[in-house]
N, C-alpha and C. Protein backbone atom coordinates (compact mmCIF):
# COMPACT_ATOMS: atom_id res chain seq x y z
N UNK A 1 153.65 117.45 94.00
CA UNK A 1 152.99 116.52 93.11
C UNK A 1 152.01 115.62 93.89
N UNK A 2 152.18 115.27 95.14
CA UNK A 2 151.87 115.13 95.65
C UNK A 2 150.32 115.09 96.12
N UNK A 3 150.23 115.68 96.46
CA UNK A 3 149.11 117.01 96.63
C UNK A 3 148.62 117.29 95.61
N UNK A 4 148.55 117.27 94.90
CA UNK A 4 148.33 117.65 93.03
C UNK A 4 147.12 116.42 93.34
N UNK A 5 147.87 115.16 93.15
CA UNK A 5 146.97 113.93 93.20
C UNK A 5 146.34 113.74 94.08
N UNK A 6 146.56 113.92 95.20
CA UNK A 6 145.47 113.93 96.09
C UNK A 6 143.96 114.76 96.00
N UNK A 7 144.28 116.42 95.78
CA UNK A 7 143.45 116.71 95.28
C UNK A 7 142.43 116.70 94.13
N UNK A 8 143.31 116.32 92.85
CA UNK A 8 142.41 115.67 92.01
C UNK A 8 142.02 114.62 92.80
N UNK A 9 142.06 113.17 93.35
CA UNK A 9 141.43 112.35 93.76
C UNK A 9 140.12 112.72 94.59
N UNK A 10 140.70 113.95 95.54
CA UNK A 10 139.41 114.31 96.11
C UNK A 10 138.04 114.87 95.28
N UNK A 11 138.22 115.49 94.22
CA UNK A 11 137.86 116.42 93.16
C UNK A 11 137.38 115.22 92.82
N UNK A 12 137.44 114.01 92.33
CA UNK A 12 136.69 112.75 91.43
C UNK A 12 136.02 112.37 92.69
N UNK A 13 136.27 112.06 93.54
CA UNK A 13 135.24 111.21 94.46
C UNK A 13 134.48 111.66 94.88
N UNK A 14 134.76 113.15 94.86
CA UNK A 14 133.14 114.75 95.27
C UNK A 14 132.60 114.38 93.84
N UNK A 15 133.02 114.65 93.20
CA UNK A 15 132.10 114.07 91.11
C UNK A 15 131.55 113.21 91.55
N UNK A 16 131.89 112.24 92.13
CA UNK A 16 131.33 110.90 91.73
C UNK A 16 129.89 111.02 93.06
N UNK A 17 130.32 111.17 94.36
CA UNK A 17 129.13 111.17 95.77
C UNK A 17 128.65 111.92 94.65
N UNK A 18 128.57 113.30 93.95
CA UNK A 18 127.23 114.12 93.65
C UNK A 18 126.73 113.50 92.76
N UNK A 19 126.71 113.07 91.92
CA UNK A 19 126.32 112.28 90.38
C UNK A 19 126.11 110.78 90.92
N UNK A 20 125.92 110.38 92.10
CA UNK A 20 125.13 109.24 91.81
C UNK A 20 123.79 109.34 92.09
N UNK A 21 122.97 108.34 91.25
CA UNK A 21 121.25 108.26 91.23
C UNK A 21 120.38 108.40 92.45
N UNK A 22 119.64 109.01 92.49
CA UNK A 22 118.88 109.02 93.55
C UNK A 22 118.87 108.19 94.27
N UNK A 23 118.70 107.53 95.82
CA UNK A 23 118.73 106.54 96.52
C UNK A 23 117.07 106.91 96.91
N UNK A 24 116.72 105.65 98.04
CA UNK A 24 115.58 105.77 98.68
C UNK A 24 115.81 106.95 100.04
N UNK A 25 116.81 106.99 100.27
CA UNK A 25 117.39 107.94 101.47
C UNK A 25 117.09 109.22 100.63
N UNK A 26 117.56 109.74 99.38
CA UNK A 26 117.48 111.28 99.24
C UNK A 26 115.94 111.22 97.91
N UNK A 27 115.31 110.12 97.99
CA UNK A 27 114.29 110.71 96.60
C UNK A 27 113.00 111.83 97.02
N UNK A 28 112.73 112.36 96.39
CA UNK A 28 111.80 113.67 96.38
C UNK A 28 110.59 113.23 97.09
N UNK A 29 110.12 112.30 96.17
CA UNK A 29 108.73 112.07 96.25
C UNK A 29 108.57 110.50 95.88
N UNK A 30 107.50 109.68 96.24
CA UNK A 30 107.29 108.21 95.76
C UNK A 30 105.63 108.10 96.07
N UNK A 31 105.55 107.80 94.59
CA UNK A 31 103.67 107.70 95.10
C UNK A 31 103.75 105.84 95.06
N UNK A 32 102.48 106.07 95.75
CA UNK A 32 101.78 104.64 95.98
C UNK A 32 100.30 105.19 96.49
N UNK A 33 99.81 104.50 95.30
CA UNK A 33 98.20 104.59 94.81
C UNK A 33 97.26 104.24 96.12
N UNK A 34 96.67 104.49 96.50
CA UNK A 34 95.77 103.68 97.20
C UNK A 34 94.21 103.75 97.28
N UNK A 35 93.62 102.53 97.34
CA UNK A 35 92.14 102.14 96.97
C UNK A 35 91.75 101.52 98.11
N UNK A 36 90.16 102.39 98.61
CA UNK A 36 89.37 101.98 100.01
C UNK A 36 88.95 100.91 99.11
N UNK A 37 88.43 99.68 99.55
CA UNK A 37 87.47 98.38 99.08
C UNK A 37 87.32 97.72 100.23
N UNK A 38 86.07 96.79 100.23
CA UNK A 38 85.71 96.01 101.21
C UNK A 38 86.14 94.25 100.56
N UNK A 39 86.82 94.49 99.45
CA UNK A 39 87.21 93.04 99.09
C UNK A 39 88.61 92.90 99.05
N UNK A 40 89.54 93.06 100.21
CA UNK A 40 90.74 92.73 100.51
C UNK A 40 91.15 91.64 100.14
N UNK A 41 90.53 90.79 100.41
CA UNK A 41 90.91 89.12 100.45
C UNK A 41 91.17 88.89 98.72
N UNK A 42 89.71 89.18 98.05
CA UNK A 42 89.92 88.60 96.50
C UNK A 42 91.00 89.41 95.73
N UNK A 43 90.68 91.10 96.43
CA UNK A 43 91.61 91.66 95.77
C UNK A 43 93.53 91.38 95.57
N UNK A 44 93.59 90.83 96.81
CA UNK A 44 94.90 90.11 97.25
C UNK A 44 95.21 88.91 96.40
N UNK A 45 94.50 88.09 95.86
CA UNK A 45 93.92 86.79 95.28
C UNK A 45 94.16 87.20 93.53
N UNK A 46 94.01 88.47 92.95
CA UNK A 46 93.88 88.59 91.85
C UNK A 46 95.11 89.19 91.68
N UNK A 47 95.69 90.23 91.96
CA UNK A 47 96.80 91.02 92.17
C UNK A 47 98.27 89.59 91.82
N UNK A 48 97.87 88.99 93.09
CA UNK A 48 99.14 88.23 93.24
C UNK A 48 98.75 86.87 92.24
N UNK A 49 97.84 86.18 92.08
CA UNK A 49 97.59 85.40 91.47
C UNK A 49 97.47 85.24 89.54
N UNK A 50 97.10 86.88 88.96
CA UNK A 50 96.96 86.80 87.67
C UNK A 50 98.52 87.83 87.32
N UNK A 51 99.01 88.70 88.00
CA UNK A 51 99.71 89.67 87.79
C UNK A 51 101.08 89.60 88.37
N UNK A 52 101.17 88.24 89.43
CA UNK A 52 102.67 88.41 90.07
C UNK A 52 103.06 88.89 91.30
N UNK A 53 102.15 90.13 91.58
CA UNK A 53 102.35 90.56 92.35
C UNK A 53 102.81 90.00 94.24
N UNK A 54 103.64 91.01 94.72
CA UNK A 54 103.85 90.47 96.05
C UNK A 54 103.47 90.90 96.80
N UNK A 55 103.09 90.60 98.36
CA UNK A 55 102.53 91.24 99.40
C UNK A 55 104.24 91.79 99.96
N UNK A 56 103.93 93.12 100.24
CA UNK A 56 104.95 93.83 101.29
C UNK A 56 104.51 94.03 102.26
N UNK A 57 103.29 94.18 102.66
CA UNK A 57 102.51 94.42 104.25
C UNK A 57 101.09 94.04 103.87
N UNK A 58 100.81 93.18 105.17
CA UNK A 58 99.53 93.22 105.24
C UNK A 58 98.95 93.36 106.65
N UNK A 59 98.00 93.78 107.13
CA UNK A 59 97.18 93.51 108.26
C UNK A 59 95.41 93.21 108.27
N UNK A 60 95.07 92.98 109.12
CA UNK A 60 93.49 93.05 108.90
C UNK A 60 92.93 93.95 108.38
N UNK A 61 93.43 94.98 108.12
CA UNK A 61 92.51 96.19 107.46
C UNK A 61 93.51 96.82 106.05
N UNK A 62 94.65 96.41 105.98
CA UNK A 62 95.36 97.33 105.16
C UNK A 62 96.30 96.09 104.17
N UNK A 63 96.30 96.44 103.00
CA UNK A 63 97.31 95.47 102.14
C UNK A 63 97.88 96.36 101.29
N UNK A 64 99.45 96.34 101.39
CA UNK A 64 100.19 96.89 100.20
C UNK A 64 100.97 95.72 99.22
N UNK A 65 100.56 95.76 98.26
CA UNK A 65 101.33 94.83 97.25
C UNK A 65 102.72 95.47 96.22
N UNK A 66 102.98 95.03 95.97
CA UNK A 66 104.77 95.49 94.93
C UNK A 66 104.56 94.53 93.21
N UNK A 67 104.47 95.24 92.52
CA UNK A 67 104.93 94.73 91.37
C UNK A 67 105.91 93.21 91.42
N UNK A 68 106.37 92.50 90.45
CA UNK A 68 106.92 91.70 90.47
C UNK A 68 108.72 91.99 90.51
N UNK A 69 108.68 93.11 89.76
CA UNK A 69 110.35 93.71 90.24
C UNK A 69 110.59 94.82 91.36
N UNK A 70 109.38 95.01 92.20
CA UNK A 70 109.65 95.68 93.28
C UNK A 70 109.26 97.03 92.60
N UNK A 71 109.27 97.65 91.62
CA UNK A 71 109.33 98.70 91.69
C UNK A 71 108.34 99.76 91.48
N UNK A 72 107.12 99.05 91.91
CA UNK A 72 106.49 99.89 92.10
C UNK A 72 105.01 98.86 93.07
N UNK A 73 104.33 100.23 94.16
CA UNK A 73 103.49 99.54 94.96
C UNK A 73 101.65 100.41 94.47
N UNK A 74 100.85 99.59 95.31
CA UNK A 74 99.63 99.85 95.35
C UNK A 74 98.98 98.97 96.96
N UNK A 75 98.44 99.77 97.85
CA UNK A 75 97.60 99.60 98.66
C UNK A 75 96.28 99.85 98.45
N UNK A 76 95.73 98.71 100.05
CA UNK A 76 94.08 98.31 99.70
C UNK A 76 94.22 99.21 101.22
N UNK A 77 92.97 99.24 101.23
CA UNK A 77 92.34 99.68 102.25
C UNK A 77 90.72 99.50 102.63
N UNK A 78 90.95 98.89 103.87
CA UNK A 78 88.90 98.95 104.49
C UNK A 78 88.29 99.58 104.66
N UNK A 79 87.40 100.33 103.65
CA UNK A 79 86.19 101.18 104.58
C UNK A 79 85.92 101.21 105.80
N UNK A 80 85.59 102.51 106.38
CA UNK A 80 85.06 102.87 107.76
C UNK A 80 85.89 101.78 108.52
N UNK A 81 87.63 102.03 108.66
CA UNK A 81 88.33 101.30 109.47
C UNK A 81 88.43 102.41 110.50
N UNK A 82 88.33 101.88 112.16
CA UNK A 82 88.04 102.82 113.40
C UNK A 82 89.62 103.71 113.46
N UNK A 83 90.63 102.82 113.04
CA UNK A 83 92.11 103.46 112.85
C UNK A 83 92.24 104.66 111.98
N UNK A 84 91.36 104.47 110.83
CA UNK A 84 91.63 105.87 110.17
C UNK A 84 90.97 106.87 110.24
N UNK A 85 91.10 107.84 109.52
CA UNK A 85 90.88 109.25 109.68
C UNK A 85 89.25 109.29 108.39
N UNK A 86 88.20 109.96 108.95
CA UNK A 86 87.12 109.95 107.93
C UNK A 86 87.25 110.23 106.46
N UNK A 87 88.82 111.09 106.10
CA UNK A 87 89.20 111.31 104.64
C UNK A 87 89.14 109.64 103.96
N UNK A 88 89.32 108.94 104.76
CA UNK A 88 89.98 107.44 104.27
C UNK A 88 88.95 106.36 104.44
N UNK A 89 87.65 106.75 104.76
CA UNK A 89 86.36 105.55 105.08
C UNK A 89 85.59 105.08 104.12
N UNK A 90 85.30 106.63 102.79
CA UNK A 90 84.67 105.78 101.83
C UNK A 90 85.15 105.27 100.95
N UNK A 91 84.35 103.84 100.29
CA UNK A 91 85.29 103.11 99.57
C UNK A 91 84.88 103.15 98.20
N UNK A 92 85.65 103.26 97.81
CA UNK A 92 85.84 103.72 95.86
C UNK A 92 84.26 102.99 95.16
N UNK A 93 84.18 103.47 94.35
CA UNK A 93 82.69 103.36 93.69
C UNK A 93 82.84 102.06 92.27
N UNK A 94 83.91 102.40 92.13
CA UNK A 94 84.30 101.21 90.87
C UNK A 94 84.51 101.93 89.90
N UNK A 95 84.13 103.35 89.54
CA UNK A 95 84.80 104.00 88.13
C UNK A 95 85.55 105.01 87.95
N UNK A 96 86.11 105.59 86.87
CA UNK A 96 86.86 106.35 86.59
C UNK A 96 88.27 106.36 87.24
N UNK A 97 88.87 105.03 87.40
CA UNK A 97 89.85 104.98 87.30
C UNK A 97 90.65 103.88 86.86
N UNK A 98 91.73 104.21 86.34
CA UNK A 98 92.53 102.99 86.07
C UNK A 98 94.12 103.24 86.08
N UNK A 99 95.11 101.74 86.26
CA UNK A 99 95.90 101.55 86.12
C UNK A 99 97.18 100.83 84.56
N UNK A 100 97.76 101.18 84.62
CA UNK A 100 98.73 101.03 83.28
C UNK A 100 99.50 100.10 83.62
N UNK A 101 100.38 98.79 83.38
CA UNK A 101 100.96 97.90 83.70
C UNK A 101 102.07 97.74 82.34
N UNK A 102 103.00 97.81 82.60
CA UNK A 102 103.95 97.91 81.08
C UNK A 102 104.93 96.98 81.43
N UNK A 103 104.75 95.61 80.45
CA UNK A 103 105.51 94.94 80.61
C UNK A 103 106.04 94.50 78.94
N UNK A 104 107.33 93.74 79.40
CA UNK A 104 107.74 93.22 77.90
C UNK A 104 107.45 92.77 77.10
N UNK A 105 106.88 91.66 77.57
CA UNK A 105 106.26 90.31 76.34
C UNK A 105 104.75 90.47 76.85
N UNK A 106 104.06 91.41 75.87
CA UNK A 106 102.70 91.59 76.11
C UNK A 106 101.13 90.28 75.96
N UNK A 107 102.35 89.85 74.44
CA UNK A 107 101.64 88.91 73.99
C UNK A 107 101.36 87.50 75.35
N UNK A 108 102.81 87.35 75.55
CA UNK A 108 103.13 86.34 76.69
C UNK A 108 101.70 86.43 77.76
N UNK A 109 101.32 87.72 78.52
CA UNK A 109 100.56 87.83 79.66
C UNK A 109 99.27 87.87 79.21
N UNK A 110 99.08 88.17 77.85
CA UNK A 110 97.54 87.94 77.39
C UNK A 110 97.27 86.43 77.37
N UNK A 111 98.50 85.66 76.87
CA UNK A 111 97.72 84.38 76.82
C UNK A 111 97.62 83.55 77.89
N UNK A 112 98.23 84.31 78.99
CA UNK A 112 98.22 83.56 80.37
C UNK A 112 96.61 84.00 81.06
N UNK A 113 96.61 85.19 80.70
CA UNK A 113 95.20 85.53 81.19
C UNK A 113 93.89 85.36 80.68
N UNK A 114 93.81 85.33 79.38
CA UNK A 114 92.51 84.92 78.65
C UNK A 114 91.72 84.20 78.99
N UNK A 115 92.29 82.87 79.65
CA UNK A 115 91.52 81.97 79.44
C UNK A 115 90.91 82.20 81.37
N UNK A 116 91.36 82.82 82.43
CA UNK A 116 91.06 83.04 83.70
C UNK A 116 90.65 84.69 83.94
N UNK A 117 90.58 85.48 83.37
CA UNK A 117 90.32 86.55 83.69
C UNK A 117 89.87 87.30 82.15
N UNK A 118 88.77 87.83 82.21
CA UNK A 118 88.14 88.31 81.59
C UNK A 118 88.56 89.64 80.78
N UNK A 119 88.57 89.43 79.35
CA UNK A 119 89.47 90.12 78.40
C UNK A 119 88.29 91.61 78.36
N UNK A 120 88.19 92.97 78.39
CA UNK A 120 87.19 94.00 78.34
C UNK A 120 87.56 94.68 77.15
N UNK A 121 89.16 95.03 77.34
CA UNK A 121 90.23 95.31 75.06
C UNK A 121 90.53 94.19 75.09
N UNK A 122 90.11 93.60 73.44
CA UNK A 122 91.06 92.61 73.42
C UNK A 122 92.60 93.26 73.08
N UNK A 123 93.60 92.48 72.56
CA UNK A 123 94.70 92.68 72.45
C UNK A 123 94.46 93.41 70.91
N UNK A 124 95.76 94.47 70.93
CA UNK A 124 95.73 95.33 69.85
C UNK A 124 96.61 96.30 69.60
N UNK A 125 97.16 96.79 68.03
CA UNK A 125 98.54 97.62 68.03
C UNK A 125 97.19 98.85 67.56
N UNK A 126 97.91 99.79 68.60
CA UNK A 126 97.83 101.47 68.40
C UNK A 126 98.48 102.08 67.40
N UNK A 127 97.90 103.00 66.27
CA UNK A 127 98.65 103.82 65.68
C UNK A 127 99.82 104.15 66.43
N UNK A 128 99.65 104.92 67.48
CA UNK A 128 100.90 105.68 68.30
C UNK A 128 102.40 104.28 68.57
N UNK A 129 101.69 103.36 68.10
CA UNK A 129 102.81 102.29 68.59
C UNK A 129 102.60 101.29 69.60
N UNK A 130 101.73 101.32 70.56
CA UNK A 130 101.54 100.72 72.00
C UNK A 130 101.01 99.42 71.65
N UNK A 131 101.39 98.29 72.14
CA UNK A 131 100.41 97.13 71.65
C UNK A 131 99.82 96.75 73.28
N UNK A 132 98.73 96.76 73.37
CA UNK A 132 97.65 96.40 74.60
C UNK A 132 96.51 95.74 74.38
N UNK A 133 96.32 95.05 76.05
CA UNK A 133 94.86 94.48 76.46
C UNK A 133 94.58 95.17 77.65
N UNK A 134 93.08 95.38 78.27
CA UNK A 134 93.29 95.53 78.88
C UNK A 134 92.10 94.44 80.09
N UNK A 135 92.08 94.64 81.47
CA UNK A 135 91.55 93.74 81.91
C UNK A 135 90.69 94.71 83.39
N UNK A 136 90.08 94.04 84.17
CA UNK A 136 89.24 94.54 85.08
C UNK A 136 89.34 94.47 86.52
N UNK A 137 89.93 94.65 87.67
CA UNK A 137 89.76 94.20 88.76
C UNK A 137 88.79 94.25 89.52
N UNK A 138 88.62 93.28 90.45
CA UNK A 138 87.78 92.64 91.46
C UNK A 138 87.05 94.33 91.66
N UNK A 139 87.67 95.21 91.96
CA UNK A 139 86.85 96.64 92.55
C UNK A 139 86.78 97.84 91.40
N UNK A 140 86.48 96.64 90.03
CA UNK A 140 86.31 97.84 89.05
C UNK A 140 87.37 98.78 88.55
N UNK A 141 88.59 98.34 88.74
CA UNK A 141 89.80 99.26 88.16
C UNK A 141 89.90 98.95 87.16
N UNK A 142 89.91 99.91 85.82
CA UNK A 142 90.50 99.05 84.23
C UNK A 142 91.98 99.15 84.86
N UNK A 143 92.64 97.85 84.18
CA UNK A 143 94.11 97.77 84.22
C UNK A 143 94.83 97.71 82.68
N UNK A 144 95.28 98.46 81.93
CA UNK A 144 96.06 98.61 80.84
C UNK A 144 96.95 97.79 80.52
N UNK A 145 97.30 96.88 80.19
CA UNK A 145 98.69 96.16 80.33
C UNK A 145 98.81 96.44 78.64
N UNK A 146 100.06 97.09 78.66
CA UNK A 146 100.74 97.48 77.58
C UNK A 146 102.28 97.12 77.19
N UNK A 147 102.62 97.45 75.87
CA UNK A 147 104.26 97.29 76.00
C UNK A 147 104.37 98.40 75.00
N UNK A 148 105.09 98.88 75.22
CA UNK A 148 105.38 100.39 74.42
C UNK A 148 106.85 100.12 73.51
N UNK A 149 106.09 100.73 72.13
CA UNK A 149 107.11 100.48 70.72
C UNK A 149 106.58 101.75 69.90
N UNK A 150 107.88 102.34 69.39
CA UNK A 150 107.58 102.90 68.25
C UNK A 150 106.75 102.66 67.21
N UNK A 151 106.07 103.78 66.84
CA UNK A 151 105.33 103.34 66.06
C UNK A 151 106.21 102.82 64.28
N UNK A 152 105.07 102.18 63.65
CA UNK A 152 105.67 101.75 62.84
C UNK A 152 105.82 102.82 61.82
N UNK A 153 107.20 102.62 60.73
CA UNK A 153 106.57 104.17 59.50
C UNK A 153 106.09 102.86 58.07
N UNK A 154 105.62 104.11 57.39
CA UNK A 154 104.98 103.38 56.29
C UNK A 154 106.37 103.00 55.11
N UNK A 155 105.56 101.27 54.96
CA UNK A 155 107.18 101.27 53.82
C UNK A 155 106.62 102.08 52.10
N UNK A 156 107.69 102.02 51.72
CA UNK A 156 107.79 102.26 50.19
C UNK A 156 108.06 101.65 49.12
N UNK A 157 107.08 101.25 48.04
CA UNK A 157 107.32 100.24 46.97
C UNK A 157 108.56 101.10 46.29
């Protein structure tokens, strides 16, 4: 009987090591975006100043920032820095790209920003459900800030 329990015990605690969530030690893959610009400084300035954001590294040529719950990053980078590799010198042009920002209280961050940073959507509910604004950074990124909801169904008299 003995032995019985032991082995089941071993049998649950092998269940349990395999079935827990990914860690940073075993995950696949983790992106983090990154954008050449020659405006480090403001870009650092807007990031952390309208959005929360935190610095996780910086140096003279390179800045990575973190969301406000950590969980997710974006780095800057200097044009024609002598450290990097020529894939990494030219610096982004200002279009065709953008970022998505999904937070809870959508309404909340529009009215913090309106009046300091320049509205390009105003605020607005999507058929599909999404209610968003969106806004512009210092190097031309649209930024999406959304909060995602079902859409609504139609009522019935």
């Amino acid at each position: 009987m003995k032995h019985l329990l032991i082995n089941s015990l071993l049998v649950l605690l092998q269940y349990c090591a395999f079935a827990q969530p990914p860690t940073s030690k075993n995950k696949a893959m983790k992106l983090n975006a990154g954008i050449v610009t020659p405006h480090l400084a403001a870009t650092k300035a807007f990031y952390t100043t309208h959005l929360g954001f935190g610095v996780t590294f910086e140096n003279d040529f390179y800045l990575l920032l973190h969301t406000p719950d950590h969980t997710a990053e974006i780095s800057f980078l200097l044009p024609d820095h002598p450290s990097q590799q020529p894939l990494f010198h030219k610096a982004f042009q200002g279009q065709g790209m953008y970022l998505t920002l999904e937070v809870n209280d959508v309404d909340e961050l529009y009215a913090r920003l309106k009046d300091h940073v320049p509205i390009r959507i105003d605020i607005r509910d999507e058929p599909w459900g999404d209610r968003h604004f969106a806004i512009e950074d210092i190097n031309g990124i649209a930024i999406d800030i959304v909060r995602y909801q079902p859409p609504e169904t139609g009522t019935q008299d």
